[in-house]
Protein backbone atom coordinates (compact mmCIF):
# COMPACT_ATOMS: atom_id res chain seq x y z
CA UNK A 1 66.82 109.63 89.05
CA UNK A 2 65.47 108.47 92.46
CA UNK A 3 66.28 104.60 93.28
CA UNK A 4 62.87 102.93 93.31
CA UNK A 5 62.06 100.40 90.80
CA UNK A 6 62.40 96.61 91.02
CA UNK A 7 63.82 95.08 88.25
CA UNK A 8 62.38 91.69 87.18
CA UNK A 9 65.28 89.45 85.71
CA UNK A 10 62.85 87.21 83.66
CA UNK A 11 60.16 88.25 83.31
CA UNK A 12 57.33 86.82 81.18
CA UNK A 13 54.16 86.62 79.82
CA UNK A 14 53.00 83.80 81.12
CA UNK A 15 50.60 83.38 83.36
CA UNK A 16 51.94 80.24 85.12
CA UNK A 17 55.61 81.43 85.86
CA UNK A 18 56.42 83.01 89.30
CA UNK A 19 57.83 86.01 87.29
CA UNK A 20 54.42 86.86 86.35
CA UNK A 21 52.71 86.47 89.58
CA UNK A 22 55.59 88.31 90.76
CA UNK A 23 55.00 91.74 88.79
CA UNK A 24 51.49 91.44 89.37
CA UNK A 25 51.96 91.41 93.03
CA UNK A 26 54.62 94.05 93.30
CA UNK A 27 52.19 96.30 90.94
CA UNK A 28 49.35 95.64 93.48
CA UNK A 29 51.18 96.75 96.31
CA UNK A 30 52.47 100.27 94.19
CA UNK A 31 55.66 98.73 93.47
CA UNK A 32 57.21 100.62 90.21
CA UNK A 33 58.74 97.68 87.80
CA UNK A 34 60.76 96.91 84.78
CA UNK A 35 60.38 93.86 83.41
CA UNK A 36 63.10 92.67 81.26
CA UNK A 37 63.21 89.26 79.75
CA UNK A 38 63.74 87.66 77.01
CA UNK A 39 59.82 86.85 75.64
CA UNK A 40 57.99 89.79 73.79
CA UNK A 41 55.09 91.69 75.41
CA UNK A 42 53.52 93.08 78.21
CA UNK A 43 53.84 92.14 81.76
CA UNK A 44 51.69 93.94 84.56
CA UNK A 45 51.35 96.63 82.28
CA UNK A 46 54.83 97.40 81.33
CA UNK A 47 56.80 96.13 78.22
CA UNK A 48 58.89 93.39 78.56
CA UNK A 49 62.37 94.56 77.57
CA UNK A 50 64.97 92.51 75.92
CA UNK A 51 68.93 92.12 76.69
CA UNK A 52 70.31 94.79 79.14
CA UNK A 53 68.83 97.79 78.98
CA UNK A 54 70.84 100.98 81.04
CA UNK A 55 69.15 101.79 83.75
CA UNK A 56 69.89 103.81 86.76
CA UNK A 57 66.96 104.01 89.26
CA UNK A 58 67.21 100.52 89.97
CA UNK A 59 66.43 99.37 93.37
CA UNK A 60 66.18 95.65 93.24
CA UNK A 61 66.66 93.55 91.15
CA UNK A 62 64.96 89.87 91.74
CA UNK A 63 66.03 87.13 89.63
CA UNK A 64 63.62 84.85 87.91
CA UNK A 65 66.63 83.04 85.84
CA UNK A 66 68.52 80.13 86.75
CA UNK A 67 72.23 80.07 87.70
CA UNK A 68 73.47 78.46 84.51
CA UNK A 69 72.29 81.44 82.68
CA UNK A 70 73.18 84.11 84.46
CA UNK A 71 76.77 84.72 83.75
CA UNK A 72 76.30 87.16 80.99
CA UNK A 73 74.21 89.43 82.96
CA UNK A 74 76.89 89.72 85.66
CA UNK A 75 78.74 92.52 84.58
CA UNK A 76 75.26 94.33 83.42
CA UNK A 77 73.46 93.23 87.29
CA UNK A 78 76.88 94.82 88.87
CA UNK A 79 76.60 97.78 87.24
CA UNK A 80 72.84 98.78 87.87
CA UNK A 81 73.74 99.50 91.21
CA UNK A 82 70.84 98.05 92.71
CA UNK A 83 70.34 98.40 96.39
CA UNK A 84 69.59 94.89 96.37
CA UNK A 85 69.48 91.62 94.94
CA UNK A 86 66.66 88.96 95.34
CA UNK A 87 67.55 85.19 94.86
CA UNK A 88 64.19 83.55 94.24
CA UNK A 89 64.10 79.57 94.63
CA UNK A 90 66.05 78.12 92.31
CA UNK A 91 68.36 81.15 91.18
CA UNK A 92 70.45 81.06 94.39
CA UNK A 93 74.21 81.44 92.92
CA UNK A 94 76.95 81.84 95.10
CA UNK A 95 79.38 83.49 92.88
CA UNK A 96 76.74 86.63 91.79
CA UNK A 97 76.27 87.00 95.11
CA UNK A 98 79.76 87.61 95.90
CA UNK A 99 80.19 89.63 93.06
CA UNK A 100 77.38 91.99 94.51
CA UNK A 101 78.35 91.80 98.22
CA UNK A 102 82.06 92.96 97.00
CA UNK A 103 80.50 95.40 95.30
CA UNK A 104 78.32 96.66 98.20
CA UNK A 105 74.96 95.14 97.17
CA UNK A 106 72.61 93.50 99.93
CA UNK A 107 71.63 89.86 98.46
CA UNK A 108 68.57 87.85 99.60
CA UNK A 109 67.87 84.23 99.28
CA UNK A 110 64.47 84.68 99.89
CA UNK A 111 60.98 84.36 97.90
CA UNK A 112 59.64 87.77 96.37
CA UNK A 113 55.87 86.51 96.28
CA UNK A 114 56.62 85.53 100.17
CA UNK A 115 58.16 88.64 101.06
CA UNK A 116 55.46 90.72 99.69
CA UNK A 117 52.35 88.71 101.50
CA UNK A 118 54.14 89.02 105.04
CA UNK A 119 55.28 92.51 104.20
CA UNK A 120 59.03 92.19 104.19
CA UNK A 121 59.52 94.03 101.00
């Protein structure tokens, strides 16, 4: 499976979370997205999926959780092989991202909303 999506760590339905603008803007400009999170619904019109689902034509993956939470998903974030991992304020961690740079991931400290309006996604 070709290596496209961005996988959004997070994700929510609501409306006043960067998560959700997030999706919405990466929709807008023909991003393909998974939203996986740990609220039920819809998100930019995909589900939101719960706990770690297998995946393997993940691109990048930007976080929307904080660094006290995002142990578990280590392992699981490792192993999607993502081309890249986006640390949105407030999720920078320093020990994820050397987990991914030893494991040959890029990792941004950057804003995904930010990135998309100057057109550095």
């Amino acid at each position: 499976m070709k290596k496209n999506k961005t996988l959004i760590l997070g994700a929510t339905p609501n409306r006043e979370r960067y998560a959700y603008l997030a999706a919405n803007k990466l929709v807008r400009h023909g991003h393909d997205i998974i939203n996986v999170g740990i609220k039920q619904g819809e998100l930019a019109g995909q589900e939101i999926l719960n706990g770690m689902p297998a995946r393997d034509d993940v691109e990048t993956v930007t976080l929307y959780v904080g660094p006290k939470r995002q142990p578990p998903y280590y392992d699981w974030i490792i192993g999607l092989k993502p081309r890249r991992i986006i640390f949105n304020p407030g999720t920078e961690n320093p020990e994820l991202a050397k987990l991914a740079r030893e494991a040959g991931i890029e990792t941004t400290v950057a804003c995904t909303l930010v990135m998309l309006g100057s057109g550095q996604y």
